[in-house]
Protein backbone atom coordinates (compact mmCIF):
# COMPACT_ATOMS: atom_id res chain seq x y z
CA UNK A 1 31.80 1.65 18.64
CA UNK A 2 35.57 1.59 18.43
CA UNK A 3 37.13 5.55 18.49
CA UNK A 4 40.45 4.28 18.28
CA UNK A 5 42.60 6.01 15.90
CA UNK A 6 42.62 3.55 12.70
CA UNK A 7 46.44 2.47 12.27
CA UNK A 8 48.57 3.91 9.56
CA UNK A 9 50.60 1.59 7.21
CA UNK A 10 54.43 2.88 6.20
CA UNK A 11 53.64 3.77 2.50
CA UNK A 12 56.00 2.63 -0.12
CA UNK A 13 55.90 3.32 -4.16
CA UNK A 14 58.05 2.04 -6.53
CA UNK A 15 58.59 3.61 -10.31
CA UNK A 16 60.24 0.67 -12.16
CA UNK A 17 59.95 -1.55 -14.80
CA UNK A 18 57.95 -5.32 -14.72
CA UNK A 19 60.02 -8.47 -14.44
CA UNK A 20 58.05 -11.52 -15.77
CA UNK A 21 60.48 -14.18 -14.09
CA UNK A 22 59.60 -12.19 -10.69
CA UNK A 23 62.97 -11.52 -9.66
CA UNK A 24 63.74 -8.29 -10.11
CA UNK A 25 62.34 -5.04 -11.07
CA UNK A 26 58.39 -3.95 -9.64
CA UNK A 27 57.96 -7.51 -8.62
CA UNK A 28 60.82 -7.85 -6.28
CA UNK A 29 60.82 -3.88 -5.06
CA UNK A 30 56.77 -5.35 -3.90
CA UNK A 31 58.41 -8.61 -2.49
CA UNK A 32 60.87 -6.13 -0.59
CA UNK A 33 58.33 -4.20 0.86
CA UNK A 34 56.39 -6.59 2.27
CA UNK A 35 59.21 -8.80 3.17
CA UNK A 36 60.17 -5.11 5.65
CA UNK A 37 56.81 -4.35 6.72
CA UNK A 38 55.80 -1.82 4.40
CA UNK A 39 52.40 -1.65 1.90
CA UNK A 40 54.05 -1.39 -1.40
CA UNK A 41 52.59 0.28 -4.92
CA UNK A 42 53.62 0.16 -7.79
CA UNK A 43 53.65 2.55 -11.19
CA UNK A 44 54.97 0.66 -14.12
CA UNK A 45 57.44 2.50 -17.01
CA UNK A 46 58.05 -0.77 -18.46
CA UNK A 47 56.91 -4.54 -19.42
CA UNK A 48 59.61 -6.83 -19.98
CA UNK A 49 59.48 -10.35 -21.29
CA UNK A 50 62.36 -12.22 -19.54
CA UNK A 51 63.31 -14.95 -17.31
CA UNK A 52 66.30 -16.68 -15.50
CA UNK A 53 68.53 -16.52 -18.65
CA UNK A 54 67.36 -13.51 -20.88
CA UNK A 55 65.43 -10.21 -21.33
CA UNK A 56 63.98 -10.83 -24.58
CA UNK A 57 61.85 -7.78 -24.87
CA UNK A 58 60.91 -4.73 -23.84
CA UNK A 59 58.11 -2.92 -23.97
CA UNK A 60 57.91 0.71 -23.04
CA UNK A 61 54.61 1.98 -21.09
CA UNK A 62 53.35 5.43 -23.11
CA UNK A 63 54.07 8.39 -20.58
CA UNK A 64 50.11 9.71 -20.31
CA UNK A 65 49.55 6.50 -18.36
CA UNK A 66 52.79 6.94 -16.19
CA UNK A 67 51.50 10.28 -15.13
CA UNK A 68 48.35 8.72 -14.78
CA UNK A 69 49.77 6.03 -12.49
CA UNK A 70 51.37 8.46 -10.89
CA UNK A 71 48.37 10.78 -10.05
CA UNK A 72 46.50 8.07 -8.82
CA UNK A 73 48.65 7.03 -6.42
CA UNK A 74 50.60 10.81 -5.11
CA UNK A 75 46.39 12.45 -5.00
CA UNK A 76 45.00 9.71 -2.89
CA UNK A 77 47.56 7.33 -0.96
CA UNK A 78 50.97 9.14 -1.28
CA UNK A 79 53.74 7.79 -0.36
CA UNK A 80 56.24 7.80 3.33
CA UNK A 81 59.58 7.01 0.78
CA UNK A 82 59.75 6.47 -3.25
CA UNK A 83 62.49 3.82 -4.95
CA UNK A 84 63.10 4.94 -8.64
CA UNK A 85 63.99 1.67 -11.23
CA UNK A 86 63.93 1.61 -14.53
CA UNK A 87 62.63 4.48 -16.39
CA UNK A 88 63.98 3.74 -20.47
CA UNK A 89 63.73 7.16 -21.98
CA UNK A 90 64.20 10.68 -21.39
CA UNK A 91 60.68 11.66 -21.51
CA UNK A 92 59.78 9.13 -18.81
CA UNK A 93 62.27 10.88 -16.43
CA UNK A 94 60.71 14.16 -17.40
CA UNK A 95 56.98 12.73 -16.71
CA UNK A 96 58.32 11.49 -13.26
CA UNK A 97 60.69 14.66 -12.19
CA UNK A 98 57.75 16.96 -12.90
CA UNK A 99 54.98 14.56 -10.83
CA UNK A 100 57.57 14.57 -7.77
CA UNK A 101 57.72 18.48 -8.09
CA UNK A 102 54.19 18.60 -8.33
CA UNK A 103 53.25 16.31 -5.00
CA UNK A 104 56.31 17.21 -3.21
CA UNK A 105 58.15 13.92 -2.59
CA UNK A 106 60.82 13.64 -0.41
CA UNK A 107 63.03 10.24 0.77
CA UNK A 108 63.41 9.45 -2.94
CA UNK A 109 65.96 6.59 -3.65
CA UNK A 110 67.36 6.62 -7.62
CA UNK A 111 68.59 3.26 -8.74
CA UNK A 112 70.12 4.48 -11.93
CA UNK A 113 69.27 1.01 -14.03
CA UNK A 114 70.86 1.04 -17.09
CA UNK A 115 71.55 -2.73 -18.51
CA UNK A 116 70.16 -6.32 -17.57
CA UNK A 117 72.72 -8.67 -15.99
CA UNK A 118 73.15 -9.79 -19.32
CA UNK A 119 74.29 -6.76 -20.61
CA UNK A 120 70.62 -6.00 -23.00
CA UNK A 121 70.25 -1.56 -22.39
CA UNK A 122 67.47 -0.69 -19.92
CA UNK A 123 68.38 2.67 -20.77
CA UNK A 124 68.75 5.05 -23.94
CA UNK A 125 71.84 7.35 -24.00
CA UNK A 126 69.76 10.44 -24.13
CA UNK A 127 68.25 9.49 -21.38
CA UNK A 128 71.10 9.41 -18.69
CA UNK A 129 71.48 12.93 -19.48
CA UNK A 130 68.14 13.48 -18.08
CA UNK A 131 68.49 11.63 -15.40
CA UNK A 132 71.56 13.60 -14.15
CA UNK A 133 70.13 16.76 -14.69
CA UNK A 134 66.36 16.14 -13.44
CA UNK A 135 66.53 13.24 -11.51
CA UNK A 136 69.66 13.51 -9.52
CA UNK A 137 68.63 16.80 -7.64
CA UNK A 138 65.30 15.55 -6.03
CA UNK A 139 66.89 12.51 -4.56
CA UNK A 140 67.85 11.71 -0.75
CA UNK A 141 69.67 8.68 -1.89
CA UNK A 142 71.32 7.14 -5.28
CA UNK A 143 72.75 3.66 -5.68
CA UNK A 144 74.67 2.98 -8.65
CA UNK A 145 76.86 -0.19 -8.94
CA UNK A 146 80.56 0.47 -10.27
CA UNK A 147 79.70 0.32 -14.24
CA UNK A 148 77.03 2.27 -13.94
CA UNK A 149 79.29 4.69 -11.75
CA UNK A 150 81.56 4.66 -14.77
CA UNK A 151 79.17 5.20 -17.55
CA UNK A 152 77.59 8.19 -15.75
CA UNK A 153 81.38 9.80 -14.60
CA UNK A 154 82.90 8.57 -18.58
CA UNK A 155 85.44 6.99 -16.68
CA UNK A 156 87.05 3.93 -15.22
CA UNK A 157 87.58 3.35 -11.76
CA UNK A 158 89.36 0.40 -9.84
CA UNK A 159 90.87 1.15 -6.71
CA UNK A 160 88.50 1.95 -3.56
CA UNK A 161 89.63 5.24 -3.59
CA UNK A 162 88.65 5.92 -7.08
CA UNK A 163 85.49 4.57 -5.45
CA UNK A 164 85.57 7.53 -2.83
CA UNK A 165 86.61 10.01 -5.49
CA UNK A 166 83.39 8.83 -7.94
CA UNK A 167 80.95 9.50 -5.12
CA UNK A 168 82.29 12.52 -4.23
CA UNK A 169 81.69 13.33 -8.34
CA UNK A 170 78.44 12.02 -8.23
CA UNK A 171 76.85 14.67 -5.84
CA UNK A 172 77.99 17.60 -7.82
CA UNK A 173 74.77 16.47 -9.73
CA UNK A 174 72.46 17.19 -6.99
CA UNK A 175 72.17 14.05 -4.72
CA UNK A 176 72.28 14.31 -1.41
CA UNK A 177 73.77 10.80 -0.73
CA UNK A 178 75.53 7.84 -2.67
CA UNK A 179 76.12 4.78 -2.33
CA UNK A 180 78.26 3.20 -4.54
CA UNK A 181 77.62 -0.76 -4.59
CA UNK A 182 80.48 -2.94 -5.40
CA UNK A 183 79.23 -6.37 -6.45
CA UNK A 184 80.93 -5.84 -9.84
CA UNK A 185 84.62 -4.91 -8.24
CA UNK A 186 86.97 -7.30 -8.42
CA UNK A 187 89.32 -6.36 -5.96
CA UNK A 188 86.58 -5.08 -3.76
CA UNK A 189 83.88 -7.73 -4.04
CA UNK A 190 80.89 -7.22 -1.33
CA UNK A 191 82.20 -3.83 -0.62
CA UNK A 192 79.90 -0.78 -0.63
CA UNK A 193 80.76 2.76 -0.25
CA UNK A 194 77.75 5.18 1.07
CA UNK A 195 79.34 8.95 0.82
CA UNK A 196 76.70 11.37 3.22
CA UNK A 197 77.39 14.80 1.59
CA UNK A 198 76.34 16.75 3.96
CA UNK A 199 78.72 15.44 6.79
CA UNK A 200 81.35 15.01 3.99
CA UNK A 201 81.81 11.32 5.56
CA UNK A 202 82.36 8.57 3.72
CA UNK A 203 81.03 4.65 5.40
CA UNK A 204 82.58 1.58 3.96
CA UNK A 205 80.17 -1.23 4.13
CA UNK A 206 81.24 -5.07 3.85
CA UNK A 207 79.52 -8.36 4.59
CA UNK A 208 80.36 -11.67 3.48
CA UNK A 209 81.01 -12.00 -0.13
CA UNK A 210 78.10 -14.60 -1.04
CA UNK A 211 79.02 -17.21 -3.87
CA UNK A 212 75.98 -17.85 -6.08
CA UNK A 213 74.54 -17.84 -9.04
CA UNK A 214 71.24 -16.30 -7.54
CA UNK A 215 72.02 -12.57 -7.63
CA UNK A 216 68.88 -11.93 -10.21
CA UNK A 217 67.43 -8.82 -9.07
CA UNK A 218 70.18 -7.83 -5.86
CA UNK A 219 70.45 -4.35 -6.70
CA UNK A 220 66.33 -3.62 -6.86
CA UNK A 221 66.52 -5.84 -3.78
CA UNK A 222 68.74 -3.36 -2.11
CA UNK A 223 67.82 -0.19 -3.37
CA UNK A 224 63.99 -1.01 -2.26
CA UNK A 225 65.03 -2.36 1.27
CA UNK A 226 66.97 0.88 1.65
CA UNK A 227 63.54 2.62 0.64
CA UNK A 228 61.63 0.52 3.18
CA UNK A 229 63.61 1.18 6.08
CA UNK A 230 63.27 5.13 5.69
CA UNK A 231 59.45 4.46 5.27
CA UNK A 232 59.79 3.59 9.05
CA UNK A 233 61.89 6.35 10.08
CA UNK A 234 65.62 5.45 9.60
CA UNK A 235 67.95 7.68 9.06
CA UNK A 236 69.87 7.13 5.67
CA UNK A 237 73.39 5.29 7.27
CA UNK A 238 71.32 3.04 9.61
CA UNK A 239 68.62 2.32 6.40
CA UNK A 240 71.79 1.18 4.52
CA UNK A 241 73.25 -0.73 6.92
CA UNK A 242 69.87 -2.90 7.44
CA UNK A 243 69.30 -3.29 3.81
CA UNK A 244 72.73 -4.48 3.31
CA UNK A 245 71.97 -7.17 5.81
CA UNK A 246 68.32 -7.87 4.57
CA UNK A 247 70.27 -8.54 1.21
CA UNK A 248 73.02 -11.02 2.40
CA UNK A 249 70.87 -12.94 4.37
CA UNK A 250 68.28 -12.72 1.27
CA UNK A 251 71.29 -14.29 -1.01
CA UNK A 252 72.43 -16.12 1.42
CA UNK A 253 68.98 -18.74 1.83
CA UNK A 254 68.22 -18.50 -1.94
CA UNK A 255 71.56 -19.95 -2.94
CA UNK A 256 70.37 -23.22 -1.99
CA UNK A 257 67.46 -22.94 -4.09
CA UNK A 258 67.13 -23.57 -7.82
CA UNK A 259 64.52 -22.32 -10.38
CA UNK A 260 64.71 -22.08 -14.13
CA UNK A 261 67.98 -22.28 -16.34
CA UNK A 262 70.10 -19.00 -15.51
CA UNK A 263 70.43 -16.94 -12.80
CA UNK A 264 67.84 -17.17 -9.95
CA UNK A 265 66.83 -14.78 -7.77
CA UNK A 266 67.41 -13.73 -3.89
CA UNK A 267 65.47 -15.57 -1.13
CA UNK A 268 62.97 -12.29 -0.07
CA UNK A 269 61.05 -14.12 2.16
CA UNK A 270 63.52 -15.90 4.61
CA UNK A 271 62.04 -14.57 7.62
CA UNK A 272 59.13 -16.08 6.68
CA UNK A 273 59.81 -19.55 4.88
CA UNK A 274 62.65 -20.81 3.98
């Protein structure tokens, strides 16, 4: 008989929308996981009918079977860290805030998704209200890219130390930690700026600006690998720092792939195949 201790896996949920085309959303926060050695689950908010090129649809998941989801997963498995996608509406964010409360989450990273790539809304207005106000104070972590920086601040911001200034903003809503991710800056590209509150210390992160037109999905891709890596015990700068890698070296083999018509996604399985 074997009285070893059974082994424990590093438990990982995501809250997010579905991606059809597999590159982004629940499909590549899963891909993510497993990619970083972590057993990932999943509670859906949304089913979206897109691909490559578009997000022609989407279709909102009622919020008794989020909580359900939700209940499932928190009573039985729960969960070592928690990455937070899309959520569409103000009473999702509700339904999730109050489930956190209830099972006492902690290492909770907030991807504040508001708009596809392509520009289609991923979130209502009334809902980023909610999200600032319910959201924002349970989470360890929160990693908005520059225009979604700007629509939650009502302002523009350029220079990096606009950047600095914005994160600084951002935790007077209750996070404890931001990173602001600069893909979209165009004086700035591949620069990242991770503000730790509680040391008041700001970390500018660069790598390698990648050229390619597979970037479908990078900021789930990054927001889950930071998730990941606190699973297995990293502190928040170092958990950063690897996911940051992860990413580049993610878009780095799947810009010499192709697949479909638009914009593909990262390679999340490079150590694996390539």
């Amino acid at each position: 008989m074997n009285r070893s201790r059974p082994k424990k896996y590093r438990k990982v949920l995501t809250i997010a929308g579905s991606d059809s085309g597999g590159g982004a959303g629940i499909q590549a926060d899963l891909k993510t996981y497993a990619a970083l050695g972590c057993y990932g689950m999943s509670v859906i908010t949304a089913i979206t009918a897109q691909n490559t090129c578009n997000i022609d649809a989407v279709f909102p998941v009622p919020e008794k079977i989020i909580a359900k989801q939700l209940d499932a997963i928190l009573s039985d498995i729960g969960s070592d860290a928690v990455k937070i996608g899309m959520l569409f509406s103000s009473r999702v964010i509700e339904v999730v805030a109050q489930k956190i409360k209830q099972y006492e989450v902690d290492k909770i990273v907030l991807d504040p998704v508001m708009a596809a790539q392509n520009g289609v809304p991923l979130l209502d207005k009334k809902a980023m209200e909610a999200m600032r106000s319910l959201l924002m104070p349970l989470s360890t972590l929160i990693t908005p890219n520059l225009p979604e920086t700007e629509a939650l601040l009502g302002r523009c911001i350029e220079s990096l130390e606009e950047v600095k200034s914005a994160a600084k903003d951002m935790v007077s809503f209750g996070p404890t930690n931001v990173l602001i991710k600069g893909g979209h800056s165009l004086k700035h590209p591949g620069t990242d700026v991770l503000y730790l509150s509680k040391k008041n210390n700001f970390i500018i992160l660069k790598n390698n600006y990648i050229v390619t037109e597979n970037t479908h999905g990078t900021g789930c891709t990054l927001s889950s690998a930071v998730t990941a890596y606190l699973a297995r015990g990293f502190n928040i700068k170092t958990a950063v720092r690897k996911a940051k890698i992860y990413l580049s070296k993610a878009l780095e083999t799947g810009s010499a792939y192709r697949i479909g018509k638009g914009r593909g996604p990262v390679h999340h399985f490079f150590n694996f195949w390539d």
